[in-house]
Structure formats: C-alpha cells, structure tokens
C-alpha atoms as a PDB file:
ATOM      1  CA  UNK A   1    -101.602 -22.244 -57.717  1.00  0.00           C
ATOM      2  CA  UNK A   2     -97.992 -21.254 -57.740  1.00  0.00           C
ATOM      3  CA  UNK A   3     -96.780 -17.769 -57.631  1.00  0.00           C
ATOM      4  CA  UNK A   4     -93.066 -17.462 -58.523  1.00  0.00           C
ATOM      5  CA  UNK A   5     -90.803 -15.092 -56.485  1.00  0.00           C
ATOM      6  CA  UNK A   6     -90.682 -12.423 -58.873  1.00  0.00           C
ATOM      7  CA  UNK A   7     -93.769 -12.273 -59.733  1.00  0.00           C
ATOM      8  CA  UNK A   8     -95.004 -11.599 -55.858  1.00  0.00           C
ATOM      9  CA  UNK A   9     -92.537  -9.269 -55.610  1.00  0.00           C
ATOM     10  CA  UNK A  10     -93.903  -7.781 -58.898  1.00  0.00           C
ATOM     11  CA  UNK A  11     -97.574  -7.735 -57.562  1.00  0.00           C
ATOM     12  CA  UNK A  12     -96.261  -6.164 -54.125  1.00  0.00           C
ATOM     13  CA  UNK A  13     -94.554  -3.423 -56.097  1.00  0.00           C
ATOM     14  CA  UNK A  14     -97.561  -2.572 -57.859  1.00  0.00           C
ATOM     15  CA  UNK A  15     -99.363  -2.750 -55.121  1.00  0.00           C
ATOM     16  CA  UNK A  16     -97.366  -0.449 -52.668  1.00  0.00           C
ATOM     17  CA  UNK A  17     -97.389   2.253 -55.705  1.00  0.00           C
ATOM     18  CA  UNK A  18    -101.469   2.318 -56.003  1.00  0.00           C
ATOM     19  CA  UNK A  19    -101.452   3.070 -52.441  1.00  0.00           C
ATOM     20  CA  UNK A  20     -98.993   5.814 -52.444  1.00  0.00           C
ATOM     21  CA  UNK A  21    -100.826   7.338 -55.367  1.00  0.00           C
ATOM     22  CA  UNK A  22    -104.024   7.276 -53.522  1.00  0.00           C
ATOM     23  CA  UNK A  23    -102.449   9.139 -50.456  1.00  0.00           C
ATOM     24  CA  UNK A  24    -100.512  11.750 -52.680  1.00  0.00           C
ATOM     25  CA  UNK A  25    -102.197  15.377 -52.954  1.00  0.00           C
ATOM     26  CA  UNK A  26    -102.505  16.539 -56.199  1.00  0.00           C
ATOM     27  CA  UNK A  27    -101.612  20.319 -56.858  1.00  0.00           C
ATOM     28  CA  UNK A  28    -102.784  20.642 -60.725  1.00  0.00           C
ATOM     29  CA  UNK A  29    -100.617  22.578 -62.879  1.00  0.00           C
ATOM     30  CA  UNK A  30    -102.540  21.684 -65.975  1.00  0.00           C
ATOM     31  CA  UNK A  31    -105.796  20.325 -67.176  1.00  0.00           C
ATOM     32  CA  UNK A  32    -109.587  21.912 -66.572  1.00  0.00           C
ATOM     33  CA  UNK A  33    -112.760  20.859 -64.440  1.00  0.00           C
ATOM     34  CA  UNK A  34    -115.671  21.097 -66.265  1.00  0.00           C
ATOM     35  CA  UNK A  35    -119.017  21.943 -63.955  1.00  0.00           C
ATOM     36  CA  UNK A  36    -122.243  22.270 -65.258  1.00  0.00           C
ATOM     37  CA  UNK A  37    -124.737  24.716 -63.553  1.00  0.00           C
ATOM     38  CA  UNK A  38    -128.482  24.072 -63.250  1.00  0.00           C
ATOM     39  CA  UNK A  39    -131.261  25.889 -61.136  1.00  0.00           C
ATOM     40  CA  UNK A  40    -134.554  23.843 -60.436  1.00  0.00           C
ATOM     41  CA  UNK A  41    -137.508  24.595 -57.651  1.00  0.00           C
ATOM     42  CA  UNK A  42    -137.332  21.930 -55.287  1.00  0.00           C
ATOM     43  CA  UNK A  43    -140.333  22.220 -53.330  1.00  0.00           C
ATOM     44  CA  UNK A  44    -143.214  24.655 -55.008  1.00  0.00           C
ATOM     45  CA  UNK A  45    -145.354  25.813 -52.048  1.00  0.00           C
ATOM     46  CA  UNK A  46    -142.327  26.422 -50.219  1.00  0.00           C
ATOM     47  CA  UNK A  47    -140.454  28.514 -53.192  1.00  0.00           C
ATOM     48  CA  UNK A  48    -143.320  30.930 -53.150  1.00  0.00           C
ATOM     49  CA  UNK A  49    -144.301  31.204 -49.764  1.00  0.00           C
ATOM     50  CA  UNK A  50    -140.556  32.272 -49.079  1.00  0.00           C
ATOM     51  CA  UNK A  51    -138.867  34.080 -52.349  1.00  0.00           C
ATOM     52  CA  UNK A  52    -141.701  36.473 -52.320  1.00  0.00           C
ATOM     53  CA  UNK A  53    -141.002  37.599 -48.347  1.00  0.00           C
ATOM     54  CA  UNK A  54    -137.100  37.444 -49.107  1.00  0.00           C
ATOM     55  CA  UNK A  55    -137.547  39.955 -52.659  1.00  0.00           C
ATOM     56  CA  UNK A  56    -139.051  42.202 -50.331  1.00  0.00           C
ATOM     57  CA  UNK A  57    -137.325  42.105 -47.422  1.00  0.00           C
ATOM     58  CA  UNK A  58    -133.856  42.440 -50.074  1.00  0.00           C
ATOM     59  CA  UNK A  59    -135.654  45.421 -51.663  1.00  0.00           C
ATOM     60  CA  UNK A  60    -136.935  47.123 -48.775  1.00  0.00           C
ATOM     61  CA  UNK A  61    -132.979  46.767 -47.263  1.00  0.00           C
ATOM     62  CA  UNK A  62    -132.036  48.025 -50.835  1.00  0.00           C
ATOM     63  CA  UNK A  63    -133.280  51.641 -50.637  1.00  0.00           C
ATOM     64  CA  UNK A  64    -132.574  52.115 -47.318  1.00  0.00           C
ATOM     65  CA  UNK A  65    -129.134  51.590 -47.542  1.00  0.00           C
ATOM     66  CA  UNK A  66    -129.175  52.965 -51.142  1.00  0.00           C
ATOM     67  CA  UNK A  67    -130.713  56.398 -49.300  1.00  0.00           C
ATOM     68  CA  UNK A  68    -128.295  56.229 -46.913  1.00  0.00           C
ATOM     69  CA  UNK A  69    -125.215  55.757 -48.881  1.00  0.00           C
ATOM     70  CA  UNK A  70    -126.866  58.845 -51.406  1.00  0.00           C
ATOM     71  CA  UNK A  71    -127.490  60.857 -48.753  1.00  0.00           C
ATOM     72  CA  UNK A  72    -123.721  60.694 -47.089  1.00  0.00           C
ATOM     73  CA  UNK A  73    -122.589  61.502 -50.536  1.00  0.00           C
ATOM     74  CA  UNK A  74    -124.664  64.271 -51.550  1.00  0.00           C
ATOM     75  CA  UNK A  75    -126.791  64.976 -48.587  1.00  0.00           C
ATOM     76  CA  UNK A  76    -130.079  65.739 -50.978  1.00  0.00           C
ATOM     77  CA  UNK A  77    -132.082  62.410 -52.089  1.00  0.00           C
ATOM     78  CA  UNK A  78    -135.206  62.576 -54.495  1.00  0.00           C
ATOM     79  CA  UNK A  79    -136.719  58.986 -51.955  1.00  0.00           C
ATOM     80  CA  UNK A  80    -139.342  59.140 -54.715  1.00  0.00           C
ATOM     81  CA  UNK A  81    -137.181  58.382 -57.358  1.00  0.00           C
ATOM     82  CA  UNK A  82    -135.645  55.391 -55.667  1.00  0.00           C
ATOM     83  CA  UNK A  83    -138.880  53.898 -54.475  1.00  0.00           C
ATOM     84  CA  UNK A  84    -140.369  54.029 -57.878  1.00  0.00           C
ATOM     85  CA  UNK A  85    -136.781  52.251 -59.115  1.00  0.00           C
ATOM     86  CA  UNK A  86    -137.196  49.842 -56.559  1.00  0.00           C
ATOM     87  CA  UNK A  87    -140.359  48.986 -57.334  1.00  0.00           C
ATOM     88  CA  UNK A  88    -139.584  48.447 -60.663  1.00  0.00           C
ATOM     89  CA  UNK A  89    -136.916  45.573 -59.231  1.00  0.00           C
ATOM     90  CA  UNK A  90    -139.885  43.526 -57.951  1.00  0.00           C
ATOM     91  CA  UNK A  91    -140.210  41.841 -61.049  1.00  0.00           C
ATOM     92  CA  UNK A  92    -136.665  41.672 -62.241  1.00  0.00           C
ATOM     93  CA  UNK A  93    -135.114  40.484 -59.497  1.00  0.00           C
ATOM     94  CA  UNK A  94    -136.879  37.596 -59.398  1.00  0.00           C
ATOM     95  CA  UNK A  95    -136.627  36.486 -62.793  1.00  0.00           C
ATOM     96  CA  UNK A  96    -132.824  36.516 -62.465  1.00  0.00           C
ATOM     97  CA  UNK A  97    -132.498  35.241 -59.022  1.00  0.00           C
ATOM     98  CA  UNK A  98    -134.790  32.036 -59.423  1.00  0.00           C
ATOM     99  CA  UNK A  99    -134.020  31.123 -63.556  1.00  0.00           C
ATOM    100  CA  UNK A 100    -134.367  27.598 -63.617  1.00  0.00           C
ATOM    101  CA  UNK A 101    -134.397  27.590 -67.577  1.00  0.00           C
ATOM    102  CA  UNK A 102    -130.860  28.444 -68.057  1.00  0.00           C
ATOM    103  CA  UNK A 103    -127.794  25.504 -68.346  1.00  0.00           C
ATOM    104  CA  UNK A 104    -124.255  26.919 -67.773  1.00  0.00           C
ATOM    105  CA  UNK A 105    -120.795  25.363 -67.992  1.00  0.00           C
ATOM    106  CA  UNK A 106    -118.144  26.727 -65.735  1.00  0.00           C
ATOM    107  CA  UNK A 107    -114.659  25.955 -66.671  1.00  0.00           C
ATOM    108  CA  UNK A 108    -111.440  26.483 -64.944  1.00  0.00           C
ATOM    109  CA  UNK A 109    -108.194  25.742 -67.291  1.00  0.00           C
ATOM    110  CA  UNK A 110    -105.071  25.411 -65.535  1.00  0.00           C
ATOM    111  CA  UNK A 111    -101.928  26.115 -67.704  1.00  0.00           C
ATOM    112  CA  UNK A 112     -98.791  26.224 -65.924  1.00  0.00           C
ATOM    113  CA  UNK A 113     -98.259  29.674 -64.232  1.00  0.00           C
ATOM    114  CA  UNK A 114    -102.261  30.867 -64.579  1.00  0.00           C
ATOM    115  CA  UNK A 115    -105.988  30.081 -64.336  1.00  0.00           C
ATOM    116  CA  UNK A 116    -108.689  30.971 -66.735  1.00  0.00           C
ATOM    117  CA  UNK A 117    -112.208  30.644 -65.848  1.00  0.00           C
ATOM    118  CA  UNK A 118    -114.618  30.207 -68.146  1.00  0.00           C
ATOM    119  CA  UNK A 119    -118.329  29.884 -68.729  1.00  0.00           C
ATOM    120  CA  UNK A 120    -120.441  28.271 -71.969  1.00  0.00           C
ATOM    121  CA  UNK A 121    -123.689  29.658 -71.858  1.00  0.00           C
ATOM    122  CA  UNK A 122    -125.857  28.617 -75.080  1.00  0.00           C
ATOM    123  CA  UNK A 123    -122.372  27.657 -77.091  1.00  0.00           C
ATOM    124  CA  UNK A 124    -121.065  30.844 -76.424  1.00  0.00           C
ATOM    125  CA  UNK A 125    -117.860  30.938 -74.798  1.00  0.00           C
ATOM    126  CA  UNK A 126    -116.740  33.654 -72.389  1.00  0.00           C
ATOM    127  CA  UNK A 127    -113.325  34.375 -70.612  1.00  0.00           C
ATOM    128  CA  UNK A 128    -114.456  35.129 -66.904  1.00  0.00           C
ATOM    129  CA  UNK A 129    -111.853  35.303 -64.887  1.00  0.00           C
ATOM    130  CA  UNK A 130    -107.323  35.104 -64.993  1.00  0.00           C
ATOM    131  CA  UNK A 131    -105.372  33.711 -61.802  1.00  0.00           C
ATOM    132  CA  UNK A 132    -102.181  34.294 -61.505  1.00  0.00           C
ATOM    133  CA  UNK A 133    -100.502  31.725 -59.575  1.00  0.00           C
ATOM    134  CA  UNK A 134     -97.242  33.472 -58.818  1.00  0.00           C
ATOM    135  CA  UNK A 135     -98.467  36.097 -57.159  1.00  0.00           C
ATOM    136  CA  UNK A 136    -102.083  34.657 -56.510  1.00  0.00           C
ATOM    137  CA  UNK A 137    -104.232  37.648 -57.887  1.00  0.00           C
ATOM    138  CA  UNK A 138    -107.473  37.567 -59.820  1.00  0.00           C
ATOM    139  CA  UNK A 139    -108.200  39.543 -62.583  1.00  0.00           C
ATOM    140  CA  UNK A 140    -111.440  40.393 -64.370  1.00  0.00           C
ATOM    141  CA  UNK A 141    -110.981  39.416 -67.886  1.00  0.00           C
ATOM    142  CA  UNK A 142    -113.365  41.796 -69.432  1.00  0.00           C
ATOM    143  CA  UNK A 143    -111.661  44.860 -68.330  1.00  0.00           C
ATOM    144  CA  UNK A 144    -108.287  43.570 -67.039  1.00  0.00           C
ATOM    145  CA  UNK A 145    -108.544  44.952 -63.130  1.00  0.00           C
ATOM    146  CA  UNK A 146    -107.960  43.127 -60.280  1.00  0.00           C
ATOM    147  CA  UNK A 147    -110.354  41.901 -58.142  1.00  0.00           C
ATOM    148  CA  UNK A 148    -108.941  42.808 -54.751  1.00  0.00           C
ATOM    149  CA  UNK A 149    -111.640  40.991 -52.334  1.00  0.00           C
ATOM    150  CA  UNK A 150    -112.289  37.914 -54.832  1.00  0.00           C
ATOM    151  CA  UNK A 151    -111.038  35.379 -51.840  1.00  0.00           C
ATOM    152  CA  UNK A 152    -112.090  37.855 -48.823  1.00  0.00           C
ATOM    153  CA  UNK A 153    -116.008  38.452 -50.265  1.00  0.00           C
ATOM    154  CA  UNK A 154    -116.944  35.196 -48.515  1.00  0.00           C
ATOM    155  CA  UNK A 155    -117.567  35.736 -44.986  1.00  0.00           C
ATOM    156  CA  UNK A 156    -117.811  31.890 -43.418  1.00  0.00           C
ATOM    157  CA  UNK A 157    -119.850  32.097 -40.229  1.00  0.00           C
ATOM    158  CA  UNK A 158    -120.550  27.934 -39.894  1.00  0.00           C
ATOM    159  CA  UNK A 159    -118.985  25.465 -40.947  1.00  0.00           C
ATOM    160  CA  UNK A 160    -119.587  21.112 -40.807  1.00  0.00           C
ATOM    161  CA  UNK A 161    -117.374  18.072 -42.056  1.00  0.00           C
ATOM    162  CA  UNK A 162    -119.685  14.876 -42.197  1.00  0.00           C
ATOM    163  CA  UNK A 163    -116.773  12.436 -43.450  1.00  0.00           C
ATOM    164  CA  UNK A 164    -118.957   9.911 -43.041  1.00  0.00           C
ATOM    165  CA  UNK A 165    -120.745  10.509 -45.944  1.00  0.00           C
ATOM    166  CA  UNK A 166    -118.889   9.272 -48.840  1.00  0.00           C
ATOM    167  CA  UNK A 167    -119.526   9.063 -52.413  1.00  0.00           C
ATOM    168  CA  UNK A 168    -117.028   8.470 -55.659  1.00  0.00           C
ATOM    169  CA  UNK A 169    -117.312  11.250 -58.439  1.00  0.00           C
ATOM    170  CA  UNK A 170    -115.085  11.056 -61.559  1.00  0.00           C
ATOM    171  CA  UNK A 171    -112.407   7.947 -59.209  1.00  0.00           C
ATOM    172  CA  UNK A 172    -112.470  10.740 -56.077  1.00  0.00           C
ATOM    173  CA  UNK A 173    -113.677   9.295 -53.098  1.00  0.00           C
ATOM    174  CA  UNK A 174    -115.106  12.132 -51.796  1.00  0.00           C
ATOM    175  CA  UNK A 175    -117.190  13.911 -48.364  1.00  0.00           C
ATOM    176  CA  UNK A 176    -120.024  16.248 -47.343  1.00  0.00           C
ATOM    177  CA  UNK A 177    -118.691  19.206 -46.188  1.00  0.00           C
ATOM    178  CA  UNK A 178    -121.350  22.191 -45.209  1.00  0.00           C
ATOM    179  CA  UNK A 179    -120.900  25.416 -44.956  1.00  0.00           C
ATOM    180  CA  UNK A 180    -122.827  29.018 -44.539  1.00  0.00           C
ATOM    181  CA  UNK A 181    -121.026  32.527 -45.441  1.00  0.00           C
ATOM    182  CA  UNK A 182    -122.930  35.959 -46.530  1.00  0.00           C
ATOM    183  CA  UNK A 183    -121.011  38.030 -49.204  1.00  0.00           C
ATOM    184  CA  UNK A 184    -119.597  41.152 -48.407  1.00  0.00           C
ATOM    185  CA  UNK A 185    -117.618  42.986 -51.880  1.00  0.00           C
ATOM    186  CA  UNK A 186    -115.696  46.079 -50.577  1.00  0.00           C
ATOM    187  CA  UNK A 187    -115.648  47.705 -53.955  1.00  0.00           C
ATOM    188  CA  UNK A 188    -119.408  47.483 -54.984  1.00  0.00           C
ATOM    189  CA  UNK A 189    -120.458  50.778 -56.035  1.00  0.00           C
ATOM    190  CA  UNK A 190    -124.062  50.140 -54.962  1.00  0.00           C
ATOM    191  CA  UNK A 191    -124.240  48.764 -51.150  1.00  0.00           C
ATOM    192  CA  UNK A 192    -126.022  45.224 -51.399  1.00  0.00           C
ATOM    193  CA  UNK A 193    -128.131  44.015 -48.402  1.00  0.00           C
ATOM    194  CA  UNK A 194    -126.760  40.813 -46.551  1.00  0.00           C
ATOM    195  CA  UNK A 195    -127.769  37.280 -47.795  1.00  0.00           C
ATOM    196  CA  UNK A 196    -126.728  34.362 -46.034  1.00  0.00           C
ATOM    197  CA  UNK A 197    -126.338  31.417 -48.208  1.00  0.00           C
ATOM    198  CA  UNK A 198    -125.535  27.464 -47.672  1.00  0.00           C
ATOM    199  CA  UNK A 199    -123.402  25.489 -49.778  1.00  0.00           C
ATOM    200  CA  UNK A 200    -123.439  21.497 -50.018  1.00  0.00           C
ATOM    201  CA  UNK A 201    -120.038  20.924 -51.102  1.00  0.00           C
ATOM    202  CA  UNK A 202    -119.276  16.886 -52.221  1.00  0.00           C
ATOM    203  CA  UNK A 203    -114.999  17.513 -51.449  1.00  0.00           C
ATOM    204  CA  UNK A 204    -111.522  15.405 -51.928  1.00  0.00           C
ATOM    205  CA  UNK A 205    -108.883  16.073 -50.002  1.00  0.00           C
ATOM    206  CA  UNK A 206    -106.387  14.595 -52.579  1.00  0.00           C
ATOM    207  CA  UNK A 207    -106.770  17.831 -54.694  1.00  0.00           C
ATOM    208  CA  UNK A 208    -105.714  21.046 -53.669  1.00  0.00           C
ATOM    209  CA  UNK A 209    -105.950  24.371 -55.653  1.00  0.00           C
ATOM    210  CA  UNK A 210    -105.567  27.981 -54.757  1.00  0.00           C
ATOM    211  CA  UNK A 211    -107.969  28.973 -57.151  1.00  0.00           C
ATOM    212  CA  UNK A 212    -111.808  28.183 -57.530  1.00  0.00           C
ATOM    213  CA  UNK A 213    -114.248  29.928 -59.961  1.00  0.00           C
ATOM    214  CA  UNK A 214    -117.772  29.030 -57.768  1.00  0.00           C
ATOM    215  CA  UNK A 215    -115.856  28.439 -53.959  1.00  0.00           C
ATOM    216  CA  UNK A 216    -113.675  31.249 -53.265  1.00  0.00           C
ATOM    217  CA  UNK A 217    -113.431  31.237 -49.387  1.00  0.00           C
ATOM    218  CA  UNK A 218    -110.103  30.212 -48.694  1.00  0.00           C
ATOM    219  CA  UNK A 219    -111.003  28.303 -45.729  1.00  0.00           C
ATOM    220  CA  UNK A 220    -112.528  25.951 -48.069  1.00  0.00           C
ATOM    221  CA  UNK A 221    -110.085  26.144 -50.503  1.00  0.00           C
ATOM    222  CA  UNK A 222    -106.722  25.350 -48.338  1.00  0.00           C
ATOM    223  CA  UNK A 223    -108.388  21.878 -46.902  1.00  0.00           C
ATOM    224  CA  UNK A 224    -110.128  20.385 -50.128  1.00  0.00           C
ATOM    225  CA  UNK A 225    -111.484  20.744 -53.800  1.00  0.00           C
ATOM    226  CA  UNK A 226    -114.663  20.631 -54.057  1.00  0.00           C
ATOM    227  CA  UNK A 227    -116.301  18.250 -57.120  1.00  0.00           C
ATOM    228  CA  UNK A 228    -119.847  19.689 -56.768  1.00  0.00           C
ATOM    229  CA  UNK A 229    -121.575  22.193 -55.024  1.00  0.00           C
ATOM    230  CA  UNK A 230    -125.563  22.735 -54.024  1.00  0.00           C
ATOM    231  CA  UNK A 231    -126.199  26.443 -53.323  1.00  0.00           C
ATOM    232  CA  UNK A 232    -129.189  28.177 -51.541  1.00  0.00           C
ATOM    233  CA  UNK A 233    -130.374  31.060 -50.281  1.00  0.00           C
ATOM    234  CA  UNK A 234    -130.822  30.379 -46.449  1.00  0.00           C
ATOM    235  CA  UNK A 235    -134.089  31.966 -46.210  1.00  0.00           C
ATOM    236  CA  UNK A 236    -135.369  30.570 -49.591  1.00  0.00           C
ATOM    237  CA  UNK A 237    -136.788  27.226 -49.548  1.00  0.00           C
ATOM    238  CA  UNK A 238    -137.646  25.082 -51.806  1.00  0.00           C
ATOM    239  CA  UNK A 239    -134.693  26.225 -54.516  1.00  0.00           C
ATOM    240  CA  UNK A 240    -130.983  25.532 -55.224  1.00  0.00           C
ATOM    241  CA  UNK A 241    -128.678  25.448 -57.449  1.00  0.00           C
ATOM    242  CA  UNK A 242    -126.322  23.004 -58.207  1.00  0.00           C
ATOM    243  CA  UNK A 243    -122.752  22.491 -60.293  1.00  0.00           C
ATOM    244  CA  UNK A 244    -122.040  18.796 -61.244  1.00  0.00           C
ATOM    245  CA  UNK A 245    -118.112  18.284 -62.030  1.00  0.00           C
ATOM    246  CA  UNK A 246    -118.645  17.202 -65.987  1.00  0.00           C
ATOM    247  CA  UNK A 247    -115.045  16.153 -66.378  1.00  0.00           C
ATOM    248  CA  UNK A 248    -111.819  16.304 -64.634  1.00  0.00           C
ATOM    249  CA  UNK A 249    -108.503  15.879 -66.372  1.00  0.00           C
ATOM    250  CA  UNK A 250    -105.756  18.131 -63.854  1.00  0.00           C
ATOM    251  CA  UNK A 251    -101.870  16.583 -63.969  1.00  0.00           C
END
C-alpha cells in the first residue's frame, strides 16, 4: 500500500506531538482529583495481636507526656485524673483509629490562583482546607487560620523508588514509590506520642503540584503526584488504608 508524501509527513507530525505530550509535566491550574478513602483489616490475627499492644503503648506515652507538659505549666497535676481519662481512651481510640465502615471522598479543586480541599462523607460536603498558590500557604477553612507546619508535620526518615514497578491509572503510567515519616505538629495543644507510618504511593512524574490534601511532605511533592496511596501504621499489622484516584480532570 501506498502512502502519499503528505500524508507521511502528516502521520510523522502527529506522531512527534504524542511524544512531546507524553514527556511534558503538567502543572494543573484547574480541574480536581477525586480519591476515595477506605479502611479494611487485612490480616485478622495479626490486627489484634498488634493494635491492642500499639493503643497501649500510644496511651501509656499519652499521659506521660500529657503529665509532663501539665506539670511544666502549672507544676501541680491531679495523675489520677488523667489516668482515669486515659483509661477512658482505651475504647475510643480504637474505634476511630481502625473504622473500616466508613467511605470518604477527598477532593482537591484547583481554580486558578487557589486550592480547595474537600471531603464527601455520607453526601455531605465539607470545605477542608484553602491553598493559596501565590504565596503557598494553607489555611483551615473552618476557622480561617493558617496552618503554619501543614508541609513541615511530615518528618521523612526512609525513603524507596521501585520504578520498576509500573502500572497505568486514569492514562498515567505510573511507579511504586515507598516511604516512612512520623508526624510531628508544632502547634498541637496536647503533645501526641510518635507514630511512624508507611505510605505505598502509586506516582507520575508528569504531574506536579505544590499542594496535596493526603501527601504533604514536600519531598514527595516536588518529584511526583501521587494517584493513590496505601497508609499504615508501622507497628500495626494487618490494617491500611487506602485512597484510589476516582477521577482526574487537571488542565
């Protein structure tokens, strides 16, 4: 079969523009990504011979450095008092740590000069978080305050690229990237224990945005855009939590 001049030429153009889409780096200015958050037990025996120890290693941690704190402040503690709130924790702090019967959507809307996260729990719709992108600060949309350590709170102590393992999400050709960080918030005004987590991240490097609503280490953030993410509690097994891009529509 023949192909006439033009259309080669035609065919090569095309061509050569594909390619040099594929290799361009997106930086959205507008559009959302839509994740949807799930919990689930992974491994039973596991999950409870290891989220029980955890609870009370957190809680025990908890009141000491809850005492502590008190007692540099005031320098007169009632220990009874906090021990009896602790223990109280034991069975709420569970609950809420390990839910697996709740199904979230996370959304972050880019429009122009901002960010607003979102999250759809149940149909209802709440505003979580603002970004400004001029001046790249985070606000809390409830009571309008900034949120000084929102990229800082993620303390990255290991990190792992495995870019042989590939999969496509939503036309992304994307990698496993691992990574382990404890959380450290500066202007908590209770002092939380440390917990180390892991996060499976499934990446592209084709998309790259200052802004994140469930990765906020900046480490992460300036390489690659994550498309879904597996978190767990490093000394929990047998649980994790995932968020599974939904939809992706950034220009």
């Amino acid at each position: 079969m023949n192909i006439s001049k033009l259309s080669l030429l035609f065919l090569l153009t095309m061509f050569s523009k594909t390619l040099h889409s594929q290799s361009q780096v997106l930086h959205p200015k507008t559009g959302s990504a839509i994740y949807v958050k799930s919990s689930r037990i992974t491994d039973e025996n596991a999950f409870n011979r290891t989220s029980e120890l955890f609870v009370n290693r957190f809680l025990d941690t908890l009141k000491k450095q809850f005492i502590a704190d008190k007692h540099n402040i005031n320098g007169d503690v009632d220990t009874s008092k906090v021990a009896n709130t602790i223990e109280q924790l034991k069975d709420i702090l569970p609950q809420e740590l390990f839910r697996t019967d709740i199904s979230e959507k996370n959304i972050d809307d880019f429009e122009n000069d901002k960010v607003r996260s979102y999250r759809i729990d149940q149909q209802d719709k709440k505003e979580l978080f603002r970004y400004n992108i001029s001046d790249g600060r985070v606000y809390n949309s409830f009571n309008s305050e900034e949120i000084i350590d929102y990229f800082t709170a993620e303390k990255v102590f290991f990190l792992k690229e495995l870019p042989t393992e590939r999969k496509n999400i939503k036309g992304y050709d994307c990698y496993k990237v691992i990574y382990r960080f404890h959380e450290q918030y500066s202007d908590s005004e209770i002092p939380t224990p440390d917990v180390k987590n892991e996060r499976v991240l499934w990446v592209t490097d084709k998309i790259i945005s200052p802004f994140h609503s469930i990765v906020r280490s900046k480490q992460i953030l300036s390489k690659y855009y994550p498309l879904e993410i597996i978190d767990k509690i490093i000394d929990v097994n047998g649980f994790e939590t995932s968020y599974v891009i939904e939809s992706i529509s950034f220009k």
